[in-house]
PDB file of N, CA and C in Angstrom:
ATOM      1  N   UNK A   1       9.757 -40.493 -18.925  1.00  0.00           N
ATOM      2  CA  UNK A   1       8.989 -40.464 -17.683  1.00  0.00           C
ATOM      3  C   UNK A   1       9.374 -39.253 -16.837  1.00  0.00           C
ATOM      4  N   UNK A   2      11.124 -38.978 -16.694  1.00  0.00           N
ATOM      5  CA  UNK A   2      10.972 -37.833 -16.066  1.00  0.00           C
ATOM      6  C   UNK A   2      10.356 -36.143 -16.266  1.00  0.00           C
ATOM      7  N   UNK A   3      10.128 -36.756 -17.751  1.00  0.00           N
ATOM      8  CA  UNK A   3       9.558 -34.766 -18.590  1.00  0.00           C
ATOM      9  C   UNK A   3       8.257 -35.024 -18.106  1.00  0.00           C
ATOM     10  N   UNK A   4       7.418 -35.932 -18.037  1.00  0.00           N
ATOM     11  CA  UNK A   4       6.163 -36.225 -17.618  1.00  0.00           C
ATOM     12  C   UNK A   4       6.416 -35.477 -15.445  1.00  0.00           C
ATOM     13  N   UNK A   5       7.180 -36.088 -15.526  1.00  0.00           N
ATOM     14  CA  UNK A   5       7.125 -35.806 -13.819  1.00  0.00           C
ATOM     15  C   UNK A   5       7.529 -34.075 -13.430  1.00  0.00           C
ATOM     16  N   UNK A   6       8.847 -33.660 -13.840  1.00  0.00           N
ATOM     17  CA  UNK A   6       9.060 -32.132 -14.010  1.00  0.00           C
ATOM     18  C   UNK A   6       7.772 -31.308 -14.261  1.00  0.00           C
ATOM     19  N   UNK A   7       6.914 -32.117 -15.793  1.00  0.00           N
ATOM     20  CA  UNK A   7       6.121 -31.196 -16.242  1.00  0.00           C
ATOM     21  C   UNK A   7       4.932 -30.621 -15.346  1.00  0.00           C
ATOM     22  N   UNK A   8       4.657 -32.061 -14.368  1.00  0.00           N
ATOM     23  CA  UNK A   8       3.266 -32.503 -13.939  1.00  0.00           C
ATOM     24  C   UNK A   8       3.840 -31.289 -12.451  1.00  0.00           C
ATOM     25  N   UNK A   9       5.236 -31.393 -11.991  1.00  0.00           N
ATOM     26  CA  UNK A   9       5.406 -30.499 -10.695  1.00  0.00           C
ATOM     27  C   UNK A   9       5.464 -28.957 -11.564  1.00  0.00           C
ATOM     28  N   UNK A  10       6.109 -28.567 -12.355  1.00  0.00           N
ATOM     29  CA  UNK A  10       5.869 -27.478 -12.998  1.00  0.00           C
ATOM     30  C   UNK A  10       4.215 -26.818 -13.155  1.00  0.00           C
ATOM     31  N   UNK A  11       3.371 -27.442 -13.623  1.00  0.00           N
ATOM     32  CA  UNK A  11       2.027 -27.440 -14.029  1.00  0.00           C
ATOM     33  C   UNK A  11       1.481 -27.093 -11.809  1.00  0.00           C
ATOM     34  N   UNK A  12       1.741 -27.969 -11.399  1.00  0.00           N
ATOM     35  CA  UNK A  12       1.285 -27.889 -10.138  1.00  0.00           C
ATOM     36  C   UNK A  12       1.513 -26.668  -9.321  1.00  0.00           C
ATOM     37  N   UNK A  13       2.810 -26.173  -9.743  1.00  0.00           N
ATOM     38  CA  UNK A  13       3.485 -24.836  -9.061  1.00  0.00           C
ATOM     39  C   UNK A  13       2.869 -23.208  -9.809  1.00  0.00           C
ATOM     40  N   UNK A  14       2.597 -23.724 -10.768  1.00  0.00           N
ATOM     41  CA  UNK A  14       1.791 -22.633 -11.193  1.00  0.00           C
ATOM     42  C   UNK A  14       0.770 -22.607 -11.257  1.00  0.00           C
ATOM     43  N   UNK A  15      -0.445 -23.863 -10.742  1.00  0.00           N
ATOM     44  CA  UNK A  15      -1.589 -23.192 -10.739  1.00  0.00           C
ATOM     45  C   UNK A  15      -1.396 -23.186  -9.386  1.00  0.00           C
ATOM     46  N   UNK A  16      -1.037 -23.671  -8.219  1.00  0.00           N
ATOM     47  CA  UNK A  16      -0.851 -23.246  -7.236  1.00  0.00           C
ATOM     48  C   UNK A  16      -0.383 -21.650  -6.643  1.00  0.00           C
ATOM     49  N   UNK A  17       0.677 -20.980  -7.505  1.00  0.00           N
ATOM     50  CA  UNK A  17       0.937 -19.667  -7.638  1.00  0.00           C
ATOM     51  C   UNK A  17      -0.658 -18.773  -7.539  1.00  0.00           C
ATOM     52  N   UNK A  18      -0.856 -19.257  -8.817  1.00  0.00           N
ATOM     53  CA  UNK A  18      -2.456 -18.419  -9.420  1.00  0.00           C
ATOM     54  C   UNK A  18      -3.514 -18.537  -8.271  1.00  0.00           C
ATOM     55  N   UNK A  19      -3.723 -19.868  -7.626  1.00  0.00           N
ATOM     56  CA  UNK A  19      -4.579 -19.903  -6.376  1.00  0.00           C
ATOM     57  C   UNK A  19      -4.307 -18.746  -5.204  1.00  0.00           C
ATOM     58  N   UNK A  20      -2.749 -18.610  -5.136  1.00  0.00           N
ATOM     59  CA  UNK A  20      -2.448 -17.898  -3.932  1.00  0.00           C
ATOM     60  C   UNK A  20      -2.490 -16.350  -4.238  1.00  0.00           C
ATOM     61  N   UNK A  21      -2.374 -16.027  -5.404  1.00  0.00           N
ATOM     62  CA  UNK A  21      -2.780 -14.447  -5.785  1.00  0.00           C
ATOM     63  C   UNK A  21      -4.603 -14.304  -6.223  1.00  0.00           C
ATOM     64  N   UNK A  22      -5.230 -15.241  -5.731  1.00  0.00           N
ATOM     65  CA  UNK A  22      -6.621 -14.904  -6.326  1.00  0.00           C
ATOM     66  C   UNK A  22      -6.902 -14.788  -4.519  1.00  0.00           C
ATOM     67  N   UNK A  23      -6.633 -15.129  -3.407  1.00  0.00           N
ATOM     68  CA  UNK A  23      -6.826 -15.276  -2.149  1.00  0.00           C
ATOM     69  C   UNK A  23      -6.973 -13.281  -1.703  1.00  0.00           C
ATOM     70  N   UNK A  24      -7.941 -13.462  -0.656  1.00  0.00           N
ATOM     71  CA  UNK A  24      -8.133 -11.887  -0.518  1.00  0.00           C
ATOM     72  C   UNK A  24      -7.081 -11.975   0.979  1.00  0.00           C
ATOM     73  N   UNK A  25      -6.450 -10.612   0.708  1.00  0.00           N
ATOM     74  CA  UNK A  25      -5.787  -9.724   1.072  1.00  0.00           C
ATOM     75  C   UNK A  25      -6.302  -8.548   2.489  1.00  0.00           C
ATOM     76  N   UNK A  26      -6.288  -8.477   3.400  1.00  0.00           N
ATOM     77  CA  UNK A  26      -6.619  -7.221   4.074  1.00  0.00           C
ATOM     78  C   UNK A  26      -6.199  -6.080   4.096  1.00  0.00           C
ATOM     79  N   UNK A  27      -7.607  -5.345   3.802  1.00  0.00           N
ATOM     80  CA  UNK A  27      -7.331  -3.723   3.402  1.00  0.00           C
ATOM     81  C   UNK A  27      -7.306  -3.050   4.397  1.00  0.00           C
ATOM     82  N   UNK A  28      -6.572  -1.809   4.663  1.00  0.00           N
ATOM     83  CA  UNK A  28      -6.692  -1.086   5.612  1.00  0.00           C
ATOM     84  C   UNK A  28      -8.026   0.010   5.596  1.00  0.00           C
ATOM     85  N   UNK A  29      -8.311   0.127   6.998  1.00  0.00           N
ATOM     86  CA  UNK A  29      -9.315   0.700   6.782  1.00  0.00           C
ATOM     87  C   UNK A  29      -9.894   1.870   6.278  1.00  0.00           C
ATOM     88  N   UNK A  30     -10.489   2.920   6.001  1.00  0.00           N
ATOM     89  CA  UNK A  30     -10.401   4.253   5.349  1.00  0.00           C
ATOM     90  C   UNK A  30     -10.385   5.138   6.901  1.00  0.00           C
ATOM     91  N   UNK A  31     -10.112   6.230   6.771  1.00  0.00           N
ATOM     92  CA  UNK A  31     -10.024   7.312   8.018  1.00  0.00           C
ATOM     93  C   UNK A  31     -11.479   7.630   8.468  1.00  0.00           C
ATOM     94  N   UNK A  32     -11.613   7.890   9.006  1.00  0.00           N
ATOM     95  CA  UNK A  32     -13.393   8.266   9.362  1.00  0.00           C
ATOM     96  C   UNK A  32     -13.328   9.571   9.419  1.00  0.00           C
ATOM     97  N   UNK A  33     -14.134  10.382   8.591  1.00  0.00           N
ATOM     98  CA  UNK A  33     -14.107  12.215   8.891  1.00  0.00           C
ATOM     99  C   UNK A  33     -14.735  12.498   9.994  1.00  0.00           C
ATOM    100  N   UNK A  34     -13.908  13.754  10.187  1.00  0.00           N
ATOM    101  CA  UNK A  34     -14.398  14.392  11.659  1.00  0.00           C
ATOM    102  C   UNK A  34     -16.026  14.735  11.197  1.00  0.00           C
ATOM    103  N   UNK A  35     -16.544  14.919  12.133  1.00  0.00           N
ATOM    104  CA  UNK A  35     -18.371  14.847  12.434  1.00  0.00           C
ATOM    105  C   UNK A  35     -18.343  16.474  12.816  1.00  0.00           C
ATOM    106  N   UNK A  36     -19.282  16.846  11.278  1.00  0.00           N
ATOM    107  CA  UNK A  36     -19.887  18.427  11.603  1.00  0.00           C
ATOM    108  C   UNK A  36     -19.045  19.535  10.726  1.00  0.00           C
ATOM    109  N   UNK A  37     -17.744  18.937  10.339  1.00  0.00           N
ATOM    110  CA  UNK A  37     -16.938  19.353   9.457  1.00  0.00           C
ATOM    111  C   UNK A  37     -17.617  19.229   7.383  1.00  0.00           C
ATOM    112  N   UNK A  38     -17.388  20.348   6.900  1.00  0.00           N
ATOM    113  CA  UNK A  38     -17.289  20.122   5.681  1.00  0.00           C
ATOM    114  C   UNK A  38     -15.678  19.602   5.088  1.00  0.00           C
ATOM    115  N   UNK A  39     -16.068  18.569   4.100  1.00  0.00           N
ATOM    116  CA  UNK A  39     -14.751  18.084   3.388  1.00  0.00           C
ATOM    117  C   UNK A  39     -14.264  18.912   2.630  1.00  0.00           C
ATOM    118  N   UNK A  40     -13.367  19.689   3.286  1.00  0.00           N
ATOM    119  CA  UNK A  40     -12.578  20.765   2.530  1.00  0.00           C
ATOM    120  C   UNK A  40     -11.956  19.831   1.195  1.00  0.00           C
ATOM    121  N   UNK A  41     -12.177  20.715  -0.289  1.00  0.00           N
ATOM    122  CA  UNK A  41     -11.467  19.985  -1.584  1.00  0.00           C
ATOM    123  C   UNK A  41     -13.079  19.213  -2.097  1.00  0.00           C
ATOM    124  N   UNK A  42     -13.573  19.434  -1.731  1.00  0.00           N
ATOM    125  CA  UNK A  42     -14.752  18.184  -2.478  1.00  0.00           C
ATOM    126  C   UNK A  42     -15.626  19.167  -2.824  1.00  0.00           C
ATOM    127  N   UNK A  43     -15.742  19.754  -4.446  1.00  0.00           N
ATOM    128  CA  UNK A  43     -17.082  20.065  -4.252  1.00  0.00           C
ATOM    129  C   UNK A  43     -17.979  19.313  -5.461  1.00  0.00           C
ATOM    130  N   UNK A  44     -19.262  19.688  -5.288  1.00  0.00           N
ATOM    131  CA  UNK A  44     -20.614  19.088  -5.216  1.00  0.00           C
ATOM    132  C   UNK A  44     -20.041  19.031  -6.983  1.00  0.00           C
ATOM    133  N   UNK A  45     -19.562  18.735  -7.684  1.00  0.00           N
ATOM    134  CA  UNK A  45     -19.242  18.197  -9.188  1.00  0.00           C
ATOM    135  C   UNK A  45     -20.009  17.429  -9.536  1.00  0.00           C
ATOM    136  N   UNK A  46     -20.806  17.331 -10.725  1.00  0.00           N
ATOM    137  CA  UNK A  46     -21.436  16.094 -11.158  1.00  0.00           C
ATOM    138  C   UNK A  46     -22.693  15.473 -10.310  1.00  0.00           C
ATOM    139  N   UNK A  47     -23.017  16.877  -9.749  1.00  0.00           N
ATOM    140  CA  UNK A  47     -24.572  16.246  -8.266  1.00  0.00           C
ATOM    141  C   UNK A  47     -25.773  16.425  -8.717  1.00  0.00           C
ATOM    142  N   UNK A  48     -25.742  17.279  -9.864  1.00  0.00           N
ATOM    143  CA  UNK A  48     -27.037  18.017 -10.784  1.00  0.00           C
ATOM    144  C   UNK A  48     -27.280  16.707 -12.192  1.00  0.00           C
ATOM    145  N   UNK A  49     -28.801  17.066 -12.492  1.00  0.00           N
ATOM    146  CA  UNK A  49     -28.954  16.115 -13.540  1.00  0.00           C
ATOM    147  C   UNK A  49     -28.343  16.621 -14.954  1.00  0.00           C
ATOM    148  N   UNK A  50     -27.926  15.418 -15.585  1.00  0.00           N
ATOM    149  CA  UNK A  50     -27.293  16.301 -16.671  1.00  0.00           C
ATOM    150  C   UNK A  50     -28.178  17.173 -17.625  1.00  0.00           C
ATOM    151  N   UNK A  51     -28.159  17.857 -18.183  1.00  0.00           N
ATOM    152  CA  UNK A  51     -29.019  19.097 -19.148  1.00  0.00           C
ATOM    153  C   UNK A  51     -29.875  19.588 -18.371  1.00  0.00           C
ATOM    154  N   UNK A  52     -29.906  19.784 -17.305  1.00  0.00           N
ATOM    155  CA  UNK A  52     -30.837  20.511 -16.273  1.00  0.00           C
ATOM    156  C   UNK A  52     -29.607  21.819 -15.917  1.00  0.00           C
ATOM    157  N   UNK A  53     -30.251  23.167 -16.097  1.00  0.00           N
ATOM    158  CA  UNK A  53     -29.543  24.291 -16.015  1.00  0.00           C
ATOM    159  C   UNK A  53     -29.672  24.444 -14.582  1.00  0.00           C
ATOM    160  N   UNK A  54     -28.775  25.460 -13.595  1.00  0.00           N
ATOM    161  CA  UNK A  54     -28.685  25.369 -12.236  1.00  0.00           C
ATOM    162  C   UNK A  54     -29.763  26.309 -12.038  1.00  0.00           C
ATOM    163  N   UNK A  55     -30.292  26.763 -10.641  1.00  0.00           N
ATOM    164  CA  UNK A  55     -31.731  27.552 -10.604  1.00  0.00           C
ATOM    165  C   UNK A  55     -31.440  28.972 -11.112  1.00  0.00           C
ATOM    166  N   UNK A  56     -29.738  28.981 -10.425  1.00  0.00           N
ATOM    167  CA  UNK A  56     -29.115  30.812 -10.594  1.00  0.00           C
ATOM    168  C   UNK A  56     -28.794  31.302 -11.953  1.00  0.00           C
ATOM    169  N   UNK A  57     -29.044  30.425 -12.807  1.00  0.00           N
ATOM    170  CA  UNK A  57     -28.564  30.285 -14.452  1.00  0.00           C
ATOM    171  C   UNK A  57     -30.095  31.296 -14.827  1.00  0.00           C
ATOM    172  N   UNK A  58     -29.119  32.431 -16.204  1.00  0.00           N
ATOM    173  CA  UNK A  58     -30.110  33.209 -16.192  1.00  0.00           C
ATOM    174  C   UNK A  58     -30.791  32.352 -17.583  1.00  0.00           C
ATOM    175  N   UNK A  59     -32.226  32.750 -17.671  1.00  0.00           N
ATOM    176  CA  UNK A  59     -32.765  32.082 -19.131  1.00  0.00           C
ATOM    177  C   UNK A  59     -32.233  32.343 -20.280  1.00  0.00           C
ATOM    178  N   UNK A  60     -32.390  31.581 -21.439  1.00  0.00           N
ATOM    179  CA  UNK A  60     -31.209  31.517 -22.673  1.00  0.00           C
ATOM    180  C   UNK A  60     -32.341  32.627 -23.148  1.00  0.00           C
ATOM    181  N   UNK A  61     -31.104  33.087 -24.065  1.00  0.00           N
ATOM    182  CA  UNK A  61     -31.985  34.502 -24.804  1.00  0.00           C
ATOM    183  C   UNK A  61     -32.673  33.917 -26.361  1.00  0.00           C
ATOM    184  N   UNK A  62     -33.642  34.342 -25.950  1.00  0.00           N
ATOM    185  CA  UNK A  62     -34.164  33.949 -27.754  1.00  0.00           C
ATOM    186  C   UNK A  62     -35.083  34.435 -28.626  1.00  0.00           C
ATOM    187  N   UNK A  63     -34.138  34.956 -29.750  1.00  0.00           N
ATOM    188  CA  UNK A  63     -34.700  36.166 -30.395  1.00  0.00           C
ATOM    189  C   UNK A  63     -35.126  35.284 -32.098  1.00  0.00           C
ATOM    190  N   UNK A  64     -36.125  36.431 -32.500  1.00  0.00           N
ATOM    191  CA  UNK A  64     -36.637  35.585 -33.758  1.00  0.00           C
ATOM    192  C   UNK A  64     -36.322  36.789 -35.235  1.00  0.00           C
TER     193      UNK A  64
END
């Protein structure tokens, strides 16, 4: 009877654990950028469609 009782508080303490790490947390908030400023470090990477050449790209050469 007592392995039944240990087991049953054992069993209880760990899903209880698991309840208390699934509980949300407060995040801090993000910084707000200054207004009118460009984000120095960020540039425009990955903003174009892919296989679309840029406008300043000269035409591919093609000879027969």
């Amino acid at each position: 009877m007592l392995k039944f009782v240990i087991l049953g508080v054992a069993s209880l303490a760990f899903v209880g654990t698991a309840v208390a790490a699934d509980l949300p947390q407060p995040q801090p908030q993000p910084a707000a950028a200054p207004v009118g400023k460009y984000p120095l470090g960020k540039w425009p990477v990955g903003k174009s469609p892919v296989g679309k050449y840029p406008v300043a790209a000269p035409a591919p050469l093609v000879t027969k």
